[in-house]
N, C-alpha and C. Protein backbone atom coordinates (compact mmCIF):
# COMPACT_ATOMS: atom_id res chain seq x y z
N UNK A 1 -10.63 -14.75 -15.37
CA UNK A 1 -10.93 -14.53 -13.97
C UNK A 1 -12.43 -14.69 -13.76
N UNK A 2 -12.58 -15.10 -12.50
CA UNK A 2 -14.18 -15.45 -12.19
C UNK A 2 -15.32 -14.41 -12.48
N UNK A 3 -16.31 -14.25 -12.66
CA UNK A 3 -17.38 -13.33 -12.59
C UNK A 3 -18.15 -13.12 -11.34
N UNK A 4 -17.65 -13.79 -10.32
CA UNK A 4 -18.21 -13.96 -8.94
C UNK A 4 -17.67 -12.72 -8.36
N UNK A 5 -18.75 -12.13 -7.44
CA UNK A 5 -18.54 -11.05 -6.68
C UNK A 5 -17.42 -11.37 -5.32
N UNK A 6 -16.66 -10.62 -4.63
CA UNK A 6 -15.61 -11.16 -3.82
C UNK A 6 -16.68 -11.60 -2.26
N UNK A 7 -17.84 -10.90 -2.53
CA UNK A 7 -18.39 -12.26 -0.94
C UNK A 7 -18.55 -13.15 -1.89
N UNK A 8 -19.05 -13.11 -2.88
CA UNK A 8 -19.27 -15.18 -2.91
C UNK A 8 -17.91 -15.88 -2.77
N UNK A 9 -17.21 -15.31 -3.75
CA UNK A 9 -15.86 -16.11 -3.17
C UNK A 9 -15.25 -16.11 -1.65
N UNK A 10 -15.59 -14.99 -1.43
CA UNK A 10 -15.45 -15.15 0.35
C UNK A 10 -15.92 -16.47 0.99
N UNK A 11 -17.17 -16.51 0.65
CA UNK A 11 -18.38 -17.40 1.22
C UNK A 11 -17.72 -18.82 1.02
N UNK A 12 -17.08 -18.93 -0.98
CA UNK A 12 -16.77 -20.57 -0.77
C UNK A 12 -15.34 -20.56 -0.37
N UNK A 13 -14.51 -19.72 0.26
CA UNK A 13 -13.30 -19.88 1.04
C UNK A 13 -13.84 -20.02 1.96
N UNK A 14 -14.97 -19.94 2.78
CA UNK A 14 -15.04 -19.97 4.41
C UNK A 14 -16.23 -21.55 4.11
N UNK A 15 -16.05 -22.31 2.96
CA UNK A 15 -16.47 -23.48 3.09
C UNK A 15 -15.32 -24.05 2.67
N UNK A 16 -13.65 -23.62 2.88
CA UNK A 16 -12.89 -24.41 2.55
C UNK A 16 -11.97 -24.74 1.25
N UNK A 17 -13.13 -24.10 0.47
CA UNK A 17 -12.55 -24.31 -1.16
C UNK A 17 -11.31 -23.78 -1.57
N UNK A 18 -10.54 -25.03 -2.06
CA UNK A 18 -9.39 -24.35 -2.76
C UNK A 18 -9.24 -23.15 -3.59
N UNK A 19 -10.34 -24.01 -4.72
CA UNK A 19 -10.25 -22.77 -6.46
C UNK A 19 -10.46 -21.46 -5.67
N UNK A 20 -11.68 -21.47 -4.63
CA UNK A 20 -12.00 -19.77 -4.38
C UNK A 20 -10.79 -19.18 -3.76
N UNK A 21 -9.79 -19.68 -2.93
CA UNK A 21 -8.57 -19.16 -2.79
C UNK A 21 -7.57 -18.74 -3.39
N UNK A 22 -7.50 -18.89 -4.93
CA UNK A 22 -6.86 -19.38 -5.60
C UNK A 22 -7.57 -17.85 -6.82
N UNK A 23 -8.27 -17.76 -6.73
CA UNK A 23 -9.48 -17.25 -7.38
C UNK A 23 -9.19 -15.62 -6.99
N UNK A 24 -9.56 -15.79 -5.45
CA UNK A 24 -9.08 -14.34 -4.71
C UNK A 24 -8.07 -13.99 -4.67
N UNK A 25 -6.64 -15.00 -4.71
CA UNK A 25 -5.44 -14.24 -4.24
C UNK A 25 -5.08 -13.66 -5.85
N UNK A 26 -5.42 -14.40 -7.38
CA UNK A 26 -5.25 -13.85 -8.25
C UNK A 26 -6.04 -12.38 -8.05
N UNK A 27 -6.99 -12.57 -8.09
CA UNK A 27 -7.68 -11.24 -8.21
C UNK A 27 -7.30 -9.82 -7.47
N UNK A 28 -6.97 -10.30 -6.11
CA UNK A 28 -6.21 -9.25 -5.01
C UNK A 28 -4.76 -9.24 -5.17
N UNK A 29 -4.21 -9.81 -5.12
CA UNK A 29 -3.11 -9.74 -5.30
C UNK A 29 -1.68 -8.74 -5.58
N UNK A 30 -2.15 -8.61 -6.79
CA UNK A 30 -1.38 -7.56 -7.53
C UNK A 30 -2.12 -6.17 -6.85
N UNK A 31 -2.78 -5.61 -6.80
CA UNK A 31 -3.40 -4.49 -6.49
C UNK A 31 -2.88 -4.15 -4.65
N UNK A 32 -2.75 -5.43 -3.79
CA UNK A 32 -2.13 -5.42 -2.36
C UNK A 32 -0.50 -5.54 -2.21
N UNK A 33 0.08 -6.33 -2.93
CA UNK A 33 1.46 -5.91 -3.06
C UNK A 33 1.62 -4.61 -3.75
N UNK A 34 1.21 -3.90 -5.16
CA UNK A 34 1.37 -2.28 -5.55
C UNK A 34 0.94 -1.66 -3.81
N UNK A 35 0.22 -1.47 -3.28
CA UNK A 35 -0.11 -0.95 -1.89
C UNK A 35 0.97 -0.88 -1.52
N UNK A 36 1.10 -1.82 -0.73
CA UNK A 36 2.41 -2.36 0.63
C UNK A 36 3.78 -1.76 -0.27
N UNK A 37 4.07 -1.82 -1.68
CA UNK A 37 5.26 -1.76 -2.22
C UNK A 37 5.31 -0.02 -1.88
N UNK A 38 4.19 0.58 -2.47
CA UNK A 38 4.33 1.98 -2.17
C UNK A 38 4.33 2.34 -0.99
N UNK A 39 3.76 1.70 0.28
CA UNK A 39 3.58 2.14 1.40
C UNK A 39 4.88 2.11 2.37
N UNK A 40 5.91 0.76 1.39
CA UNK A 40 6.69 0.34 2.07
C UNK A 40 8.18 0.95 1.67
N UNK A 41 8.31 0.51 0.45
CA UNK A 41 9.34 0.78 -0.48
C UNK A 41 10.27 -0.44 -0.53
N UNK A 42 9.88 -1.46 0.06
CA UNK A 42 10.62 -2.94 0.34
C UNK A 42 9.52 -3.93 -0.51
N UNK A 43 10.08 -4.66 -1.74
CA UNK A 43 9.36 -5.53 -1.94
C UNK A 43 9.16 -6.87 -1.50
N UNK A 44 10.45 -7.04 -0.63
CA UNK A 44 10.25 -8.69 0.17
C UNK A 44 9.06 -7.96 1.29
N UNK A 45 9.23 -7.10 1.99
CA UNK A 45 7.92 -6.88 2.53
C UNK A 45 6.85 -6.80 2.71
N UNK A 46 7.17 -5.98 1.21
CA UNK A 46 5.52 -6.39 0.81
C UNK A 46 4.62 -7.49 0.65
N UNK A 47 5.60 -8.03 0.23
CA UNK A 47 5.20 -9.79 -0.27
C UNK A 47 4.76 -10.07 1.61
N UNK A 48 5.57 -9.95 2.45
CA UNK A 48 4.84 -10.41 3.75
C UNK A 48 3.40 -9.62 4.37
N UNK A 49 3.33 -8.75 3.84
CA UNK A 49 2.41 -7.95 4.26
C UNK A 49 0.73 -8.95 3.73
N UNK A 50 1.30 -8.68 2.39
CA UNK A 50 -0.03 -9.37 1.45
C UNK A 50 0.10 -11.00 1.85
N UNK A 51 0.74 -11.72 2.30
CA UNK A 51 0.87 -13.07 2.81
C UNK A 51 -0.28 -12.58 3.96
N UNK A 52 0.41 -12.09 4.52
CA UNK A 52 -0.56 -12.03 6.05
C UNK A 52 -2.17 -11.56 5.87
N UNK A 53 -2.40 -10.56 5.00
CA UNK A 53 -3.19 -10.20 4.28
C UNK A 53 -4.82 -10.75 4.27
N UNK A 54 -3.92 -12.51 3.53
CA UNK A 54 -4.64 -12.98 2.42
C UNK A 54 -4.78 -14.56 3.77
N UNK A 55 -4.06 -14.59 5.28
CA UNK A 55 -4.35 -15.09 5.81
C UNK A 55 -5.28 -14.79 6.06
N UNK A 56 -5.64 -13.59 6.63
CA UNK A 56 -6.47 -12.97 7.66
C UNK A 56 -7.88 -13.14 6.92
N UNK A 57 -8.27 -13.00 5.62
CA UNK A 57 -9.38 -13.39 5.01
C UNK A 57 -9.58 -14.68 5.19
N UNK A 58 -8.41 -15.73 4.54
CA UNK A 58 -8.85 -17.41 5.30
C UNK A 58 -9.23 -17.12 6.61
N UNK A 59 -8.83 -16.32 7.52
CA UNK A 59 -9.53 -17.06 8.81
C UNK A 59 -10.92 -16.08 8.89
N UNK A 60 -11.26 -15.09 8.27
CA UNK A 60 -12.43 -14.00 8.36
C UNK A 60 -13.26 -14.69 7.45
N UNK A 61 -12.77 -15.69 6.21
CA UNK A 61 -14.15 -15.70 5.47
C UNK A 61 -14.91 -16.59 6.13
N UNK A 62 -14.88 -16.96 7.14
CA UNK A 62 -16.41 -18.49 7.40
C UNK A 62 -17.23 -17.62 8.66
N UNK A 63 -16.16 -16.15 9.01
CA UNK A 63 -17.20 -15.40 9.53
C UNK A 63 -18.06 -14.33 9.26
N UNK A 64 -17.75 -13.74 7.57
CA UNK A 64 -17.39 -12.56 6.94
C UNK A 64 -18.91 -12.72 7.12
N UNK A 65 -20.06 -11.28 7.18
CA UNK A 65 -21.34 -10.97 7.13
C UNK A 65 -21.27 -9.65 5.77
N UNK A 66 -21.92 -10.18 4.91
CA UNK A 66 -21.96 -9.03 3.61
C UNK A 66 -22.91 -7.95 3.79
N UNK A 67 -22.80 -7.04 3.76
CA UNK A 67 -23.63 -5.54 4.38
C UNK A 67 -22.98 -5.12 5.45
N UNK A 68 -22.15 -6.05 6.23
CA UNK A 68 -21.16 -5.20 7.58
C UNK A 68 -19.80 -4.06 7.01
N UNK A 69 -19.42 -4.38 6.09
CA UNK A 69 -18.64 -3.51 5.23
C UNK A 69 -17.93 -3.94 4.40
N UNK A 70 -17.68 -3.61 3.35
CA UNK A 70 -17.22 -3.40 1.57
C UNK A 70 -16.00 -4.09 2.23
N UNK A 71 -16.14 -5.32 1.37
CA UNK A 71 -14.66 -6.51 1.15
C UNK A 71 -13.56 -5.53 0.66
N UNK A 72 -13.74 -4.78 -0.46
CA UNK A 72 -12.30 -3.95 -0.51
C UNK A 72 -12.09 -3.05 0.65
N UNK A 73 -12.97 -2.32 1.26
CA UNK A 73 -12.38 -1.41 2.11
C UNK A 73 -11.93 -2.61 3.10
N UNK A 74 -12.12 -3.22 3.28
CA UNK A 74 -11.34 -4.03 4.43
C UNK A 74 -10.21 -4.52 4.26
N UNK A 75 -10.21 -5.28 3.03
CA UNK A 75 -8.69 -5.80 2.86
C UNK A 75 -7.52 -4.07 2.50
N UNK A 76 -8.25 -3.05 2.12
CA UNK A 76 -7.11 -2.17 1.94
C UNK A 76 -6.86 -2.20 3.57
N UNK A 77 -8.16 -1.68 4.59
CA UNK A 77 -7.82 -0.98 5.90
C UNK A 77 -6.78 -1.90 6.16
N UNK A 78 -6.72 -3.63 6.24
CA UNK A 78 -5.69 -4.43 6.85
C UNK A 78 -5.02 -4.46 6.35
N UNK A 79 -4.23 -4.25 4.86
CA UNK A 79 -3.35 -4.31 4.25
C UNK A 79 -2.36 -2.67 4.86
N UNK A 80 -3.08 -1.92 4.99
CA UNK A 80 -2.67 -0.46 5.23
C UNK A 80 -2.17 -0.76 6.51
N UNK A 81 -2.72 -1.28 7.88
CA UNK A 81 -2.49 -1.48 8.83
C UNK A 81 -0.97 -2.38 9.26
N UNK A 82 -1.26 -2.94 8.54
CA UNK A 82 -0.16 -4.20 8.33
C UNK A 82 0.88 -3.41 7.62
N UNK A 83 0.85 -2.58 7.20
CA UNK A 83 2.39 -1.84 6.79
C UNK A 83 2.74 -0.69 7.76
N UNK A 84 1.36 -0.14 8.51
CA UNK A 84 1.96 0.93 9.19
C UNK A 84 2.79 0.43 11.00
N UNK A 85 2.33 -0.83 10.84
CA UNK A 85 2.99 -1.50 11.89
C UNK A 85 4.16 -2.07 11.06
N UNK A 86 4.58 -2.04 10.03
CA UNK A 86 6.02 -2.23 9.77
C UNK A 86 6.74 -1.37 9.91
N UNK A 87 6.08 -0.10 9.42
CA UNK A 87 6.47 1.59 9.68
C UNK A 87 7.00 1.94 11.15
N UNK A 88 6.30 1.50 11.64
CA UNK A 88 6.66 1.86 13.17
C UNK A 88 7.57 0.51 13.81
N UNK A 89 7.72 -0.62 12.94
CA UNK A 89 8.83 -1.27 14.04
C UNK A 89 10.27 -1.14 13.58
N UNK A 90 10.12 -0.46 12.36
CA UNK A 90 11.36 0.08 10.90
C UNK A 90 12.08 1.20 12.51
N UNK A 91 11.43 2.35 12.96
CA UNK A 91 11.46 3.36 13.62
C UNK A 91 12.26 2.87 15.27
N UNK A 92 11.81 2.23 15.64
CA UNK A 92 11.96 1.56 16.91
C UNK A 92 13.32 0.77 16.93
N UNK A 93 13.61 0.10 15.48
CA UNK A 93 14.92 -0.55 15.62
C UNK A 93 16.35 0.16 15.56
N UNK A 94 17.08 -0.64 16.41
CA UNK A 94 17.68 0.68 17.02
C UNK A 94 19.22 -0.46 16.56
N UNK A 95 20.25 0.27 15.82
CA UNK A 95 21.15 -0.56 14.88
C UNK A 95 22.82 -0.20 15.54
N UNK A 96 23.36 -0.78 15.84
CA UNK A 96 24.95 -0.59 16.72
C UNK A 96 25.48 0.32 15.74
N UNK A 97 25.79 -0.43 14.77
CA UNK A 97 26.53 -0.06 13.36
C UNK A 97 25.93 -0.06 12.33
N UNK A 98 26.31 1.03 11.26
CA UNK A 98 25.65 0.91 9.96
C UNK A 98 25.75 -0.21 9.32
N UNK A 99 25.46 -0.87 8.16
CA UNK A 99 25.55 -1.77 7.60
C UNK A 99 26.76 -1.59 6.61
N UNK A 100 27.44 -3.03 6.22
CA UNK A 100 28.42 -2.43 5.38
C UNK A 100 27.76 -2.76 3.68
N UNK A 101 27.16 -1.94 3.43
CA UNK A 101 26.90 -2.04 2.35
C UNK A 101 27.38 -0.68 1.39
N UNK A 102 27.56 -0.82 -0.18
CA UNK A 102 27.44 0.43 -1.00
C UNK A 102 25.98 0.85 -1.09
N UNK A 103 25.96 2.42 -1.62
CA UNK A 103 24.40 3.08 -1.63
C UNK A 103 24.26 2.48 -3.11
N UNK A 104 22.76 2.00 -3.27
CA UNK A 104 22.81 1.39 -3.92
C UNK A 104 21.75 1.87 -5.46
N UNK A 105 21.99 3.16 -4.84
CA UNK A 105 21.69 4.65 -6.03
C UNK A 105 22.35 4.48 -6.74
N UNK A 106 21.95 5.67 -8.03
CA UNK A 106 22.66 5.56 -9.43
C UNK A 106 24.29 6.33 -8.83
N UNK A 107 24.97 5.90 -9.48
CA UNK A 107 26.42 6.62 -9.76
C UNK A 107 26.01 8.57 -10.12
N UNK A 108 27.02 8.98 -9.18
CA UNK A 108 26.62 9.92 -9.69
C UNK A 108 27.08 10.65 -11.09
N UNK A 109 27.98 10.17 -11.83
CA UNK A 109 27.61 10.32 -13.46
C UNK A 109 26.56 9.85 -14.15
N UNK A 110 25.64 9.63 -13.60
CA UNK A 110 24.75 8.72 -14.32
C UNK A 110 23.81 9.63 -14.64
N UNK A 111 23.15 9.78 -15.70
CA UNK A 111 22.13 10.87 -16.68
C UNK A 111 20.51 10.02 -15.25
N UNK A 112 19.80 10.92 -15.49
CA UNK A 112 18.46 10.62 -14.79
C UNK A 112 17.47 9.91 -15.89
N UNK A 113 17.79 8.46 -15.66
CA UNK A 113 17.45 7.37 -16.51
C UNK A 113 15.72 7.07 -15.54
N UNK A 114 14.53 5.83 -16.19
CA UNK A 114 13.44 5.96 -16.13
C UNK A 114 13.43 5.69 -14.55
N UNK A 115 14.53 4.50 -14.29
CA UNK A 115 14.25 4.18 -13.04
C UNK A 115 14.78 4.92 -11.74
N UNK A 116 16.03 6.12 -12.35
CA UNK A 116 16.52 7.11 -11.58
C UNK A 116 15.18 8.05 -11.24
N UNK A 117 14.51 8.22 -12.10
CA UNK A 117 13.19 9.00 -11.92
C UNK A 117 11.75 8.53 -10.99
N UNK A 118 11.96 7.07 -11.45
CA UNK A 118 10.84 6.14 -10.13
C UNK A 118 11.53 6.40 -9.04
N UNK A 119 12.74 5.88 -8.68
CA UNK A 119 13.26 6.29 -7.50
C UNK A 119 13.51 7.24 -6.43
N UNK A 120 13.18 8.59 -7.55
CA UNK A 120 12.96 10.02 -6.81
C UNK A 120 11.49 9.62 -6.43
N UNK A 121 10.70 9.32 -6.91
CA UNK A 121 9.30 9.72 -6.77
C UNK A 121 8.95 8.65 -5.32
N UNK A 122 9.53 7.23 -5.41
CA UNK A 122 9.81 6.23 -4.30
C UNK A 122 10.17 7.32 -3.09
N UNK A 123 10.98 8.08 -3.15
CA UNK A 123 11.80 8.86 -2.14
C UNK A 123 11.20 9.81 -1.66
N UNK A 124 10.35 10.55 -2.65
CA UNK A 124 9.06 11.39 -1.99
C UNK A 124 8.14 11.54 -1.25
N UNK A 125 7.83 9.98 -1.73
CA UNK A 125 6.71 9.47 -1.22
C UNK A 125 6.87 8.93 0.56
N UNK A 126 8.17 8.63 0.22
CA UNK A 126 8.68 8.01 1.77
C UNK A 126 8.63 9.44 2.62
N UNK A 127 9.00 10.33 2.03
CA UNK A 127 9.21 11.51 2.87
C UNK A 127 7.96 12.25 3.76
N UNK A 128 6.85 12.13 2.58
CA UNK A 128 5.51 12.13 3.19
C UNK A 128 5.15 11.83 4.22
N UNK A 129 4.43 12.55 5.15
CA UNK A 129 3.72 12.23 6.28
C UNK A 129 3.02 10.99 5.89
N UNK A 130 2.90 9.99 6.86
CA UNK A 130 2.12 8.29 6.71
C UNK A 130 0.50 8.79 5.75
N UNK A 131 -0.11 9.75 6.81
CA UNK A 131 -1.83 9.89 6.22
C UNK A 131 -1.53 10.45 4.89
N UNK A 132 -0.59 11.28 4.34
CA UNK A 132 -0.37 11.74 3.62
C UNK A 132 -0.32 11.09 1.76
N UNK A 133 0.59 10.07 2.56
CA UNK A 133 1.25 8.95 1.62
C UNK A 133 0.57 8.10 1.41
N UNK A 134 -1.13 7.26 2.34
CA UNK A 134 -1.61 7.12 2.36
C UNK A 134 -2.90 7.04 1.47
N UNK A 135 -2.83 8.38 1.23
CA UNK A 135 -3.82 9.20 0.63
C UNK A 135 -3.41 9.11 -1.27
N UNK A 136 -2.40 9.34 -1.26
CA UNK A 136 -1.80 9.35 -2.65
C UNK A 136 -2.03 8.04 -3.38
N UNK A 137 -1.12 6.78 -2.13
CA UNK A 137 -0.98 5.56 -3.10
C UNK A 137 -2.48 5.28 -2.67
N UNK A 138 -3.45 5.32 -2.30
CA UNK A 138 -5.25 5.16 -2.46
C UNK A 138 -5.62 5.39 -3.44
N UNK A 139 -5.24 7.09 -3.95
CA UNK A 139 -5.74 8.04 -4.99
C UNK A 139 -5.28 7.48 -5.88
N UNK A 140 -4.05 7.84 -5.87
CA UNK A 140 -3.45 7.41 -7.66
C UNK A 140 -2.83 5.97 -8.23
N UNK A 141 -1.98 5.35 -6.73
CA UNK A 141 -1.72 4.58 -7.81
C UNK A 141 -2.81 3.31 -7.39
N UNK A 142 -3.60 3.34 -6.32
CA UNK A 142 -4.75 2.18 -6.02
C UNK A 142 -5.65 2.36 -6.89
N UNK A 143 -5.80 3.65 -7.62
CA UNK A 143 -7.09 4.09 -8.26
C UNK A 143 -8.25 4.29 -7.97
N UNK A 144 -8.05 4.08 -6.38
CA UNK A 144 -9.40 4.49 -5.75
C UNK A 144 -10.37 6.08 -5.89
N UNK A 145 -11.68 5.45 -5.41
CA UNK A 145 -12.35 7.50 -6.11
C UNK A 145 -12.12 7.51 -4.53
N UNK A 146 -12.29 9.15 -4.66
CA UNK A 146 -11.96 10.35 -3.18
C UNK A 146 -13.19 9.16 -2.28
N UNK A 147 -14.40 9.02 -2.96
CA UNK A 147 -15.20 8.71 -1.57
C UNK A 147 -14.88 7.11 -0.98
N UNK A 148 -14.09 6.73 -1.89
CA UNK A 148 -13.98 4.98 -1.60
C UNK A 148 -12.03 5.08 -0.71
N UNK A 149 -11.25 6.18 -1.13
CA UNK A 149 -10.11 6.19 -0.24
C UNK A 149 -10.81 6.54 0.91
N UNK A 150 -11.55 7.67 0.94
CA UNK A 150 -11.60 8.36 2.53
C UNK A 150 -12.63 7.22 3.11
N UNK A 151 -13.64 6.19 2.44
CA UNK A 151 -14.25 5.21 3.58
C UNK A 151 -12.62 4.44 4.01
N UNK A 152 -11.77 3.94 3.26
CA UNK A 152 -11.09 3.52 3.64
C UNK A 152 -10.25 4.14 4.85
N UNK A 153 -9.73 5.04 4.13
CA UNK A 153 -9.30 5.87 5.60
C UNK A 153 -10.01 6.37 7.01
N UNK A 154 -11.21 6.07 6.46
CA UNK A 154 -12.25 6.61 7.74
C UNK A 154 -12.29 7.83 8.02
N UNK A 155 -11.96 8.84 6.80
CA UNK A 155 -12.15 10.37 6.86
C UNK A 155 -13.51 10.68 6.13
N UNK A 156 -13.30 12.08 5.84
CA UNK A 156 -14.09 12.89 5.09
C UNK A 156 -13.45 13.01 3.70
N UNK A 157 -14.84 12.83 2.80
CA UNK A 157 -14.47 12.77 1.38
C UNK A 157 -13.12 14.51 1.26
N UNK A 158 -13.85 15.94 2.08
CA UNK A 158 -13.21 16.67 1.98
C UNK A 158 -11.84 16.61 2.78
N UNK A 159 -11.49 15.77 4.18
CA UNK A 159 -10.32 15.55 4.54
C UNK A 159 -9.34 14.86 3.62
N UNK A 160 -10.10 13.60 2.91
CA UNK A 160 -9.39 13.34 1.90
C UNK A 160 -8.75 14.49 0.54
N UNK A 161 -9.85 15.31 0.70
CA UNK A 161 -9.11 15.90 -0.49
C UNK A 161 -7.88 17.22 -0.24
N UNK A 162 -8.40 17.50 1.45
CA UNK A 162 -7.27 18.15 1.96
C UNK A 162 -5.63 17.60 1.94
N UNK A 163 -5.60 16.60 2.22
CA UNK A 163 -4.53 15.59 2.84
C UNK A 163 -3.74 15.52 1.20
N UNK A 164 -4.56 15.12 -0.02
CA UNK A 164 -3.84 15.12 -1.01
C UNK A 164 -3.20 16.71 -1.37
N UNK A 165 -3.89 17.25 -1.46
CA UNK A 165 -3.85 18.90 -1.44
C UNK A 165 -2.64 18.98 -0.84
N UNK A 166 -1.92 19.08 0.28
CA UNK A 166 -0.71 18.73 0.94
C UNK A 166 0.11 17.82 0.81
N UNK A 167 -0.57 16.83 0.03
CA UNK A 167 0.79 15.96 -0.22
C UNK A 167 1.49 16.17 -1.29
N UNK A 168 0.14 16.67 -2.38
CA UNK A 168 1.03 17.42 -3.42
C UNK A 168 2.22 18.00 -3.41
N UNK A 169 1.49 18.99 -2.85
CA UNK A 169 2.73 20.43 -2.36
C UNK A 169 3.82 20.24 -1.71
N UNK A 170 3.77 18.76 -0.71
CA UNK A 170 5.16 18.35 -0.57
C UNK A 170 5.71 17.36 -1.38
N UNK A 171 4.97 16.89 -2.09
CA UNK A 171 5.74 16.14 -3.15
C UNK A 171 6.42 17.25 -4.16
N UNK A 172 5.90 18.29 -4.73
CA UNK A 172 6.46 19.02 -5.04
C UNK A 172 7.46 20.17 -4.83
N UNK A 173 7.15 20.32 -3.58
CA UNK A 173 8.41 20.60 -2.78
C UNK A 173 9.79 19.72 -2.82
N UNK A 174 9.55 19.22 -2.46
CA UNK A 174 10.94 17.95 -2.07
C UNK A 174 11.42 17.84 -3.26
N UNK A 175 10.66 17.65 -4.41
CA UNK A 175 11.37 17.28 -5.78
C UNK A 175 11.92 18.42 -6.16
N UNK A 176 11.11 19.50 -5.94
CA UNK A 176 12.17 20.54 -6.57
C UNK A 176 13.18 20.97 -5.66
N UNK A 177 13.36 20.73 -4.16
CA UNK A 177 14.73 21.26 -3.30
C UNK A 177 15.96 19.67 -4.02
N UNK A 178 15.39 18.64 -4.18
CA UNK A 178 16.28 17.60 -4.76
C UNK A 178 16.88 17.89 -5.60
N UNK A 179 15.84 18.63 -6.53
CA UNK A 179 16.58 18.91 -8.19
C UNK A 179 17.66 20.25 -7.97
N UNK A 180 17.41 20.81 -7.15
CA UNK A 180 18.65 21.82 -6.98
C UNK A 180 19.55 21.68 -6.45
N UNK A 181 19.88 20.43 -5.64
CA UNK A 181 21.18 20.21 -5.03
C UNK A 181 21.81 18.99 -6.01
């Protein structure tokens, strides 16, 4: 992978260049679909999310100004944005009939295998308040530090650490009212 900082590659995408496109979407990539996947819990979605994403930089890099604000906090804020408007049109759609599909959970004889266990934690996470959930997949699984989620979020390093503080406790909540029924 390149040694170029993401404005320069910005800079030679907004002169057009293939490789730097090519360059960035390796580099972003994986780190914006994990986002959208957690934010979403749909991976064809995600995949549209980070499509749109990775437009929005083609058309921002030939205007991008470096010192106006941190290339990652931006692509998270639009990547974040871009799912919470999936969030809310998920909410709005309004369905005649259920779908005929089976649930497509484990059987319930089934021992709590690795991916029965991702799937609770998938389910938690959904349960979470948005800022909440937010806050987590930033923290833990983006790997972001407290002061680089909350620029992202546009809080306080200490709101940030409130918000996890609570998400905990309902992540831990929920898992343990799950595990008892």
């Amino acid at each position: 992978m390149s040694r170029e900082t993401d404005e320069e590659l910005l800079a030679r995408i907004g002169r057009g260049e293939p490789a730097a496109v090519r360059s960035m979407v390796a580099r972003k990539l994986p780190r914006l679909l994990s986002l959208a996947v957690r934010m979403l819990a749909d991976r064809s979605e995600a995949e549209d999310v980070a499509q749109e994403v990775f437009l929005r930089i083609w058309r921002q890099a030939p205007k991008w100004r470096p010192g106006t604000a941190r290339f990652d906090t931006w692509i998270h804020r639009v990547a974040l944005n871009l799912c919470y408007d999936r969030l809310r049109s998920r909410r709005e759609l309004v369905v005649a009939e259920p779908p005929d599909q089976a649930d497509p959970g484990p059987a319930p004889d089934q021992g709590l295998s690795e991916r029965g266990e991702e799937k609770r934690i998938e389910q938690a996470l959904a349960a979470l308040p948005d800022r909440q959930r937010e806050a987590v997949v930033l923290q833990y699984y983006q790997e972001l530090s407290n002061l680089e989620a909350a620029e992202v979020m546009g809080i306080s390093v200490e709101a940030l650490e409130s918000l996890l503080s609570r998400a905990r406790r309902n992540l831990r909540a929920y898992l343990q009212q799950h595990d008892a029924e």
